[in-house]
Protein backbone atom coordinates (compact mmCIF):
# COMPACT_ATOMS: atom_id res chain seq x y z
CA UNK A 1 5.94 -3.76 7.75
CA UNK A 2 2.79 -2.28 9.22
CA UNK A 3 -0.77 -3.68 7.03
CA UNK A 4 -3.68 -0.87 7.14
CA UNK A 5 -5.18 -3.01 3.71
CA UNK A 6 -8.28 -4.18 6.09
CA UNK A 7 -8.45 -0.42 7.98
CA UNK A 8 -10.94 1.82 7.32
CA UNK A 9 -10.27 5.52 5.60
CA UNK A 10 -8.37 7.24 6.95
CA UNK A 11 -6.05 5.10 8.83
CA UNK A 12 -3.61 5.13 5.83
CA UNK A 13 -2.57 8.60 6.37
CA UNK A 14 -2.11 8.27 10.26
CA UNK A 15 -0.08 5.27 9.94
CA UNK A 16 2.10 7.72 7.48
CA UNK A 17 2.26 10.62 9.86
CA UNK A 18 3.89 8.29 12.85
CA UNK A 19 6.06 6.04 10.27
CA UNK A 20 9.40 6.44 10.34
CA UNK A 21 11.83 6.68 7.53
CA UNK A 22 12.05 3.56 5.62
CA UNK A 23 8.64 1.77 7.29
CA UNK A 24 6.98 0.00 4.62
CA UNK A 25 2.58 -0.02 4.59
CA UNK A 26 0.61 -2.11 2.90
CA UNK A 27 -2.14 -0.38 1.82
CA UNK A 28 -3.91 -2.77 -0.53
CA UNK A 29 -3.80 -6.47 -1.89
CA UNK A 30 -4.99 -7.82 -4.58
CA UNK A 31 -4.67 -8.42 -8.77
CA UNK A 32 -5.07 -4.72 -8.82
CA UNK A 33 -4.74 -0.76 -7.12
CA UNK A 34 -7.90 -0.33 -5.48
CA UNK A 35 -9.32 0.09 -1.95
CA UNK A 36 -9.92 2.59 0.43
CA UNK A 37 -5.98 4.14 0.49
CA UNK A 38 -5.56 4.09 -2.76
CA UNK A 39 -6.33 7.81 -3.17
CA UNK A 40 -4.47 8.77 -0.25
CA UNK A 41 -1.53 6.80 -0.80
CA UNK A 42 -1.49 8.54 -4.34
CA UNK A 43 -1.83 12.06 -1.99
CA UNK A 44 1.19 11.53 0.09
CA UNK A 45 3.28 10.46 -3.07
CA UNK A 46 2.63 13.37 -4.49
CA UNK A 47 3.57 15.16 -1.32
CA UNK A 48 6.85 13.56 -0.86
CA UNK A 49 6.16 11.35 1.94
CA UNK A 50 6.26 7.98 0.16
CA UNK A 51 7.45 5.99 -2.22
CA UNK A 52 5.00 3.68 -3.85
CA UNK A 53 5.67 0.27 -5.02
CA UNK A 54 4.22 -3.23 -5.52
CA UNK A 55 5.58 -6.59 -4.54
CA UNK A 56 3.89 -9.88 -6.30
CA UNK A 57 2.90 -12.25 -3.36
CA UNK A 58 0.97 -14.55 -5.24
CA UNK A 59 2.62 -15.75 -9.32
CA UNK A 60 -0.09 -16.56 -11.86
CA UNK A 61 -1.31 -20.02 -12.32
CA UNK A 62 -3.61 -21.94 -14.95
CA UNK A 63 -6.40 -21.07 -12.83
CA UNK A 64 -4.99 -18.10 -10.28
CA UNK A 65 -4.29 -14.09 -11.10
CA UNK A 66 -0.86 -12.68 -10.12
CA UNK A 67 -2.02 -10.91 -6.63
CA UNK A 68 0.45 -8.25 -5.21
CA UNK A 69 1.12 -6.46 -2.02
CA UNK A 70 0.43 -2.54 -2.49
CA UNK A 71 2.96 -0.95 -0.69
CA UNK A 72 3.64 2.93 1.00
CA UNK A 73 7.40 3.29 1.80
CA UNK A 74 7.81 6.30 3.97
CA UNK A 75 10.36 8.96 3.02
């Protein structure tokens, strides 16, 4: 699993180009989508490099929101 979450722009996309089939990236964590990949993690979906999917990491509590792991997995 490689993380580029903390990366800056771009780094999303080059992490894609030397993954290898399978390789999952974490491109964001949190309660929701957002960060600096999101839009290029949409890109290469739509280009057939990756699949995208989310994985909860942290369950909802009386006081905590659900967080998940936003996740790249290369085609």
């Amino acid at each position: 699993m490689i993380d580029v979450s903390k990366e800056k722009k771009g780094a999303f996309l080059e992490t894609v180009k030397g993954a290898q089939k399978g390789d999952w990236i974490i491109y964001w964590v949190g309660e929701f989508c957002s960060g600096v990949h999101r839009n290029d993690a949409v890109l290469a979906e739509t280009n057939g490099l990756v699949s995208l999917v989310q994985k909860r990491v942290v369950k909802a509590g009386n006081s905590e929101k659900s967080k998940f792991q936003y996740i790249a997995q290369r085609r």
